[in-house]
Structures are given as C-alpha cells and as structure tokens.
C-alpha atoms as a PDB file:
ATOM      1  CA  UNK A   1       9.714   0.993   7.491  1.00  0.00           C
ATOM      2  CA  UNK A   2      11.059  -0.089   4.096  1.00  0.00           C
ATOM      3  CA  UNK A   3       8.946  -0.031   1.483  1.00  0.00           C
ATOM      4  CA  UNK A   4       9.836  -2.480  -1.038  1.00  0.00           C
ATOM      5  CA  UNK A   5       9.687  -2.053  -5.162  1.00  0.00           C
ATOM      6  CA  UNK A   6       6.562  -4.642  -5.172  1.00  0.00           C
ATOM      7  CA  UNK A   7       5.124  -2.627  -2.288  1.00  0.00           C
ATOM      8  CA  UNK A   8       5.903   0.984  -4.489  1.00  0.00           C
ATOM      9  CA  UNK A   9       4.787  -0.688  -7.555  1.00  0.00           C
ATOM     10  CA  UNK A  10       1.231  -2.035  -6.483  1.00  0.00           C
ATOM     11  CA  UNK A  11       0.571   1.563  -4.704  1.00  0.00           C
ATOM     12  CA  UNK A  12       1.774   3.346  -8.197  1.00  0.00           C
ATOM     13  CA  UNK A  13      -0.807   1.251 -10.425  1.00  0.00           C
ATOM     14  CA  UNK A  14      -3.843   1.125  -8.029  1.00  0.00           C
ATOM     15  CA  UNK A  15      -3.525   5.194  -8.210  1.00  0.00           C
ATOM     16  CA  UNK A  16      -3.686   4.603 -11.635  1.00  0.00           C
ATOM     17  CA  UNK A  17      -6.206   2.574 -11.562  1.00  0.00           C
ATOM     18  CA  UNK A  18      -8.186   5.029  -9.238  1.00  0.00           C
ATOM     19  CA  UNK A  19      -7.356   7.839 -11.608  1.00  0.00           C
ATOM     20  CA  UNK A  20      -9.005   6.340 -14.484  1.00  0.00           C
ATOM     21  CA  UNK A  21     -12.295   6.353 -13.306  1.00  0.00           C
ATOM     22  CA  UNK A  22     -13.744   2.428 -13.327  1.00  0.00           C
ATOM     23  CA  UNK A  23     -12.595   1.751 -17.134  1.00  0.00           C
ATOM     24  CA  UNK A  24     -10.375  -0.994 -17.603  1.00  0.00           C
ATOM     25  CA  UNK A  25      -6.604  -0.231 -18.165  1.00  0.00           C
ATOM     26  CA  UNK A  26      -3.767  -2.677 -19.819  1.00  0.00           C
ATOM     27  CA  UNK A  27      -0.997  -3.371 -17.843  1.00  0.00           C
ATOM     28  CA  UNK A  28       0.923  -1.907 -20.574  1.00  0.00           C
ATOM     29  CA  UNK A  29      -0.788   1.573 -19.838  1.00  0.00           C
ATOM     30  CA  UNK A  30      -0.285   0.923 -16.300  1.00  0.00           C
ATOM     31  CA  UNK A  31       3.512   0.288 -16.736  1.00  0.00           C
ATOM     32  CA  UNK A  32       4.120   3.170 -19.224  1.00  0.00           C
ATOM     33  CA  UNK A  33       2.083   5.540 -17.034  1.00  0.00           C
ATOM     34  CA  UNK A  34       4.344   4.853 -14.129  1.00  0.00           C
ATOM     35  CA  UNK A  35       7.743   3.910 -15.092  1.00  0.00           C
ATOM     36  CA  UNK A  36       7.025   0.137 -14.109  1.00  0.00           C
ATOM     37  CA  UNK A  37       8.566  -3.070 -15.833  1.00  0.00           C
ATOM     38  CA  UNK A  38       5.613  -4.645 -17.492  1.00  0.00           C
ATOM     39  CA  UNK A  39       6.655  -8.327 -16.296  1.00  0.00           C
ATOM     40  CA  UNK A  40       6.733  -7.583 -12.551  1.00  0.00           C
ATOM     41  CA  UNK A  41       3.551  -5.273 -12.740  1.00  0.00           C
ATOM     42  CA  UNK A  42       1.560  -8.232 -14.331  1.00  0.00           C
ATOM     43  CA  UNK A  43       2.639 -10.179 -11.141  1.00  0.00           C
ATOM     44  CA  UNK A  44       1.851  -7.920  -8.943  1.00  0.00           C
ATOM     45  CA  UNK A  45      -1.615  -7.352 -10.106  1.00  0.00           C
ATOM     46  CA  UNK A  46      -2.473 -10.995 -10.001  1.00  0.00           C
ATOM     47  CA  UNK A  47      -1.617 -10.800  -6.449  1.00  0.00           C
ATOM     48  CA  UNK A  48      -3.928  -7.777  -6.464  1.00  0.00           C
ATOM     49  CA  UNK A  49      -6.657  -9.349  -7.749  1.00  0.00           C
ATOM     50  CA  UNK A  50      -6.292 -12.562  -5.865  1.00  0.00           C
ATOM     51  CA  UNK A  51      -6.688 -10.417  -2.613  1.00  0.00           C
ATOM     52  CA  UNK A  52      -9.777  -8.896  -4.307  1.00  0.00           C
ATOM     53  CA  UNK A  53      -8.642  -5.398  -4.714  1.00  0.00           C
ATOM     54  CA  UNK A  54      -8.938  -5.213  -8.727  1.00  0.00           C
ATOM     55  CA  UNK A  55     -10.791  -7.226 -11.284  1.00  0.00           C
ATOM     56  CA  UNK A  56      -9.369  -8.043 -14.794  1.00  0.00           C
ATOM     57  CA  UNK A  57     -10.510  -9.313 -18.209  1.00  0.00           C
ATOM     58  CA  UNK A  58      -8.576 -10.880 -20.839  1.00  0.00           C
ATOM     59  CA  UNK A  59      -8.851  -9.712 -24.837  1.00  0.00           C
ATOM     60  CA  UNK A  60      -8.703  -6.738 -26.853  1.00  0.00           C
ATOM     61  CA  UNK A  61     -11.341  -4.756 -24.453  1.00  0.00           C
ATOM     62  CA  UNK A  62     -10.178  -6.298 -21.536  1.00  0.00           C
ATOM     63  CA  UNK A  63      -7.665  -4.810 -18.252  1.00  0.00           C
ATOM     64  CA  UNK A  64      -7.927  -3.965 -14.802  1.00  0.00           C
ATOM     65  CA  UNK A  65     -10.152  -2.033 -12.920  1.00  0.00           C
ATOM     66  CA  UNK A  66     -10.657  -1.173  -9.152  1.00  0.00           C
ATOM     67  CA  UNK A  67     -12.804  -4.027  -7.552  1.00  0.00           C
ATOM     68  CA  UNK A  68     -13.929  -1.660  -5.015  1.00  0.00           C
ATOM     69  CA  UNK A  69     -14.143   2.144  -4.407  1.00  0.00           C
ATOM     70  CA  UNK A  70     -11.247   4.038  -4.196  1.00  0.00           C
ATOM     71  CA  UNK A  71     -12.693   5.116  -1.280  1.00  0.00           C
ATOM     72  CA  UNK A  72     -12.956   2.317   0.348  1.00  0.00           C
ATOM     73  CA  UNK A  73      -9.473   0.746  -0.766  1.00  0.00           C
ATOM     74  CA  UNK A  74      -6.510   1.911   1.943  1.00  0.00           C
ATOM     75  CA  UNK A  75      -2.629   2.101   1.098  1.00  0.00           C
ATOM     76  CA  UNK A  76      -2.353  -0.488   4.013  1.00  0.00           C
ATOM     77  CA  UNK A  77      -4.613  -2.928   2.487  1.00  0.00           C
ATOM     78  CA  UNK A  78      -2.693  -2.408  -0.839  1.00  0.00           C
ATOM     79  CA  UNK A  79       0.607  -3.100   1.394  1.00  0.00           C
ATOM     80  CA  UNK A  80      -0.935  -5.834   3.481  1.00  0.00           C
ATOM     81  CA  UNK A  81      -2.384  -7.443   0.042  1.00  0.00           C
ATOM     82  CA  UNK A  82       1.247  -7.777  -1.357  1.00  0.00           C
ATOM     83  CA  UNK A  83       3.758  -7.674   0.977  1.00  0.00           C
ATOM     84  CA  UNK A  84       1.920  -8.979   4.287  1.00  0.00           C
ATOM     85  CA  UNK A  85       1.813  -7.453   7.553  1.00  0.00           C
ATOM     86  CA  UNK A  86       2.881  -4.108   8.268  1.00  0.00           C
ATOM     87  CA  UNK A  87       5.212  -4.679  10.855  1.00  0.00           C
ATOM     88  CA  UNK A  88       6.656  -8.018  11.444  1.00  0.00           C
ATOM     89  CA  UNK A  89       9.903  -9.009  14.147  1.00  0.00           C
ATOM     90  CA  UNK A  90      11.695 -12.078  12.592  1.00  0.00           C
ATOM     91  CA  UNK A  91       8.792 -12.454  10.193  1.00  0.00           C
ATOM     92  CA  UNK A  92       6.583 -12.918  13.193  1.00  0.00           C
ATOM     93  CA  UNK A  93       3.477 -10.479  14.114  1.00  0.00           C
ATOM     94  CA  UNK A  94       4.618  -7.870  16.703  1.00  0.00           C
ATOM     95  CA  UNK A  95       2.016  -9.497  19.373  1.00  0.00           C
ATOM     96  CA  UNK A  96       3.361 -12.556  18.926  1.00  0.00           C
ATOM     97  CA  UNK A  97       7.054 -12.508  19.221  1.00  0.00           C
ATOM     98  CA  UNK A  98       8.307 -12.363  23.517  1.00  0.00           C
ATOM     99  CA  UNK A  99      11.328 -10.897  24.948  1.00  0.00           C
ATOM    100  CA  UNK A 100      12.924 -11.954  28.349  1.00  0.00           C
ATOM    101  CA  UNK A 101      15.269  -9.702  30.776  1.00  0.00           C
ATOM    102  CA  UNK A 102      15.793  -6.330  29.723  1.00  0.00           C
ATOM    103  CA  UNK A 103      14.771  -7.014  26.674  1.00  0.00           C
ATOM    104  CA  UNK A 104      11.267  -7.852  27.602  1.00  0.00           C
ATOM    105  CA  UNK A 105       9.542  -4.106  26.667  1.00  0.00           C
ATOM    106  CA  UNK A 106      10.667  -4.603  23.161  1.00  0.00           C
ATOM    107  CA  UNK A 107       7.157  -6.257  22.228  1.00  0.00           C
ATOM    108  CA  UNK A 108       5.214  -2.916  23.388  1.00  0.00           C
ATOM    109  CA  UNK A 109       7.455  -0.787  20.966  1.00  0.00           C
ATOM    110  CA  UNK A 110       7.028  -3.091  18.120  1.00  0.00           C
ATOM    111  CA  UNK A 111       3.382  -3.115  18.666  1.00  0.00           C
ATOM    112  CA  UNK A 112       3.480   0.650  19.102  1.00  0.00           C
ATOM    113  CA  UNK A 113       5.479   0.728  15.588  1.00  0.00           C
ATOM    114  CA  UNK A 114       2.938  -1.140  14.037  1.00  0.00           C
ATOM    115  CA  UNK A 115       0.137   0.881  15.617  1.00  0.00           C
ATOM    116  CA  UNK A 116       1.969   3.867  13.964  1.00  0.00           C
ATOM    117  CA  UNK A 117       2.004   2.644  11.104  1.00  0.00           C
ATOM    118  CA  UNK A 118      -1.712   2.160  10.729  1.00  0.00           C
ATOM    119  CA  UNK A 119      -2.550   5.714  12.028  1.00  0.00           C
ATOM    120  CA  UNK A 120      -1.485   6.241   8.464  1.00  0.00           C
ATOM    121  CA  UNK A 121      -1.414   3.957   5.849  1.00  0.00           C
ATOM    122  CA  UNK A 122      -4.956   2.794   7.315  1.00  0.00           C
ATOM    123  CA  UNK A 123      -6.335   6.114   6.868  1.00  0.00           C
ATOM    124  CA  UNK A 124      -4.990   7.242   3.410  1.00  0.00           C
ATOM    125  CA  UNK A 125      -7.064   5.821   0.385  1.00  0.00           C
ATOM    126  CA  UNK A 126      -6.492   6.267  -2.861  1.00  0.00           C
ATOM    127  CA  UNK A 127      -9.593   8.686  -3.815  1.00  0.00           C
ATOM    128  CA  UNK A 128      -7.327  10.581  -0.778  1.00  0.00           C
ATOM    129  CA  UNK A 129      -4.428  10.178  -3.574  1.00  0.00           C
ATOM    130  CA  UNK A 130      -6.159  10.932  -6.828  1.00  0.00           C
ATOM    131  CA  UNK A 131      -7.737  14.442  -5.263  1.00  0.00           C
ATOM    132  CA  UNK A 132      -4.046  14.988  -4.006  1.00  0.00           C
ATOM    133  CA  UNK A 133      -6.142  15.549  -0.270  1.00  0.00           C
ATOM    134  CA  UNK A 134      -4.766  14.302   2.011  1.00  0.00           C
ATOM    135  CA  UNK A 135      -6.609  13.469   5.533  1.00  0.00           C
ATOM    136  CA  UNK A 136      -5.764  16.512   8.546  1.00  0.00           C
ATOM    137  CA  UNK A 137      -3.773  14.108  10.204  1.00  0.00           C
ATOM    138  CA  UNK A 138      -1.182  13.231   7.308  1.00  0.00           C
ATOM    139  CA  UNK A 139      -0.874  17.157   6.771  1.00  0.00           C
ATOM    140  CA  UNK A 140      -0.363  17.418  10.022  1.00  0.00           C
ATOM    141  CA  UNK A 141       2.567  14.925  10.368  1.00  0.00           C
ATOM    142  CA  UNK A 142       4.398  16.138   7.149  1.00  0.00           C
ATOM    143  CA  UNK A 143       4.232  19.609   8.156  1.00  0.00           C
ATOM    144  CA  UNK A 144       6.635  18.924  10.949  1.00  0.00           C
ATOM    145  CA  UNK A 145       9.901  20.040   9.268  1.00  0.00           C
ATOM    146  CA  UNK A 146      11.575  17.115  11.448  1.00  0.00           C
ATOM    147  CA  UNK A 147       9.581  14.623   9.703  1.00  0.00           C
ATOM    148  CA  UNK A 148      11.796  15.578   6.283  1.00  0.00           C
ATOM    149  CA  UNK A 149      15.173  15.106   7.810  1.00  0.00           C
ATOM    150  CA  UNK A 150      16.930  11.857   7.009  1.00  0.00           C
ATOM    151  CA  UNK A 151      17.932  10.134  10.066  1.00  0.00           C
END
C-alpha cells in the first residue's frame, strides 16, 4: 500500500485534532504541530470537512474540531475521505475489475488485499492513537519481527 503525503497529512492533523480535546485548533497550530505546509493542510481539511469528519469556523475564535468522536472516526475513513478507496486495480474497485486465462484469480487476491487492509485501518481510531493503545490485533501483527523487514 502507498500511503500518499495527503493521505499522511490528513491522519497527522485529525490526531491532532483528537489530541486537543473538542476545542477548535488553527490550521496554523495544526501545521506547526506536525511539520505540515500550511497551504496543503488547509486543502486537505476542506476535504475533511466536506466528508463530514471535522467542523470549522472562520475568525479570531474560530478552527477545526473533530465532527465526531474520536472514537468513532477510523484511519480508513480518514484515508477513504481523502484519497478514495483503499485498494483500487487501474483505479477500479477490486470487485469490479475481471481477469481472463490464468490471470483470472487475480480479482480474489485483490479483494483479499483490500480485505487486509480493512482488518486494520478499519479497526484503528484515533482515540486508539491519542492513548497510544492500540487494538490486540495491531499488537499482534507488529510484533511479528517479519512484519519490520523491508521487502
């Protein structure tokens, strides 16, 4: 999976956001907190808060806040929210693309990628984040010393 800067970005400030308790932050605060240019966070939070994940005001009191729990608010959703499906052949859902001849099983492993991928990122929220507790089966996975070698 390749996680892009938008994708890294969004996750970064909704922490952030999380951390902070409900009170609205600046995107200034955002970007200083986590090394993020200003410019592309303010984009990226618009598309935030167009997919309903954080509310904003304008003016000298105003910022962002969560629009929901933290709880309730999933580092898939955040991904799905900005970048779009999880997995995606040829920028086509997984269930949607076909293979023929020996090709043809490639649509089960995609599908099964894409599964994968949501036996995580659907089950890690940021409250998970902010506590720095991470659900059994995340602890699990990183705990294989495999799943730290680059390959």
């Amino acid at each position: 999976m390749h996680v892009s800067a938008k994708t890294d970005y969004a996750v970064r400030a909704m922490v952030e956001l999380a951390a902070a308790g409900g009170g609205p932050l600046k995107a200034e605060q955002l970007a200083t907190a986590q090394e993020i240019p200003v410019k592309f966070l303010e984009n990226i939070m618009g598309d935030l808060r167009n997919g309903g994940l954080v509310r904003s005001q304008r003016g000298a009191d105003g910022g962002y806040w969560l629009a929901r729990s933290a709880d309730e608010i999933t580092l898939g959703l955040i991904i799905r929210t900005v970048d779009g499906p999880l997995a995606e052949v040829r920028g086509r859902r997984s269930e949607e693309v076909a293979f023929t001849g020996t090709a043809e099983p490639l649509q089960r492993v995609w599908v099964a990628v894409r599964a994968s991928l949501r036996r995580v990122l659907d089950v890690v929220t940021l409250a998970d984040i902010v506590r720095g507790d991470l659900p059994e089966e995340i602890e699990a996975l990183t705990a294989d010393r495999d799943a730290w070698l680059p390959r």
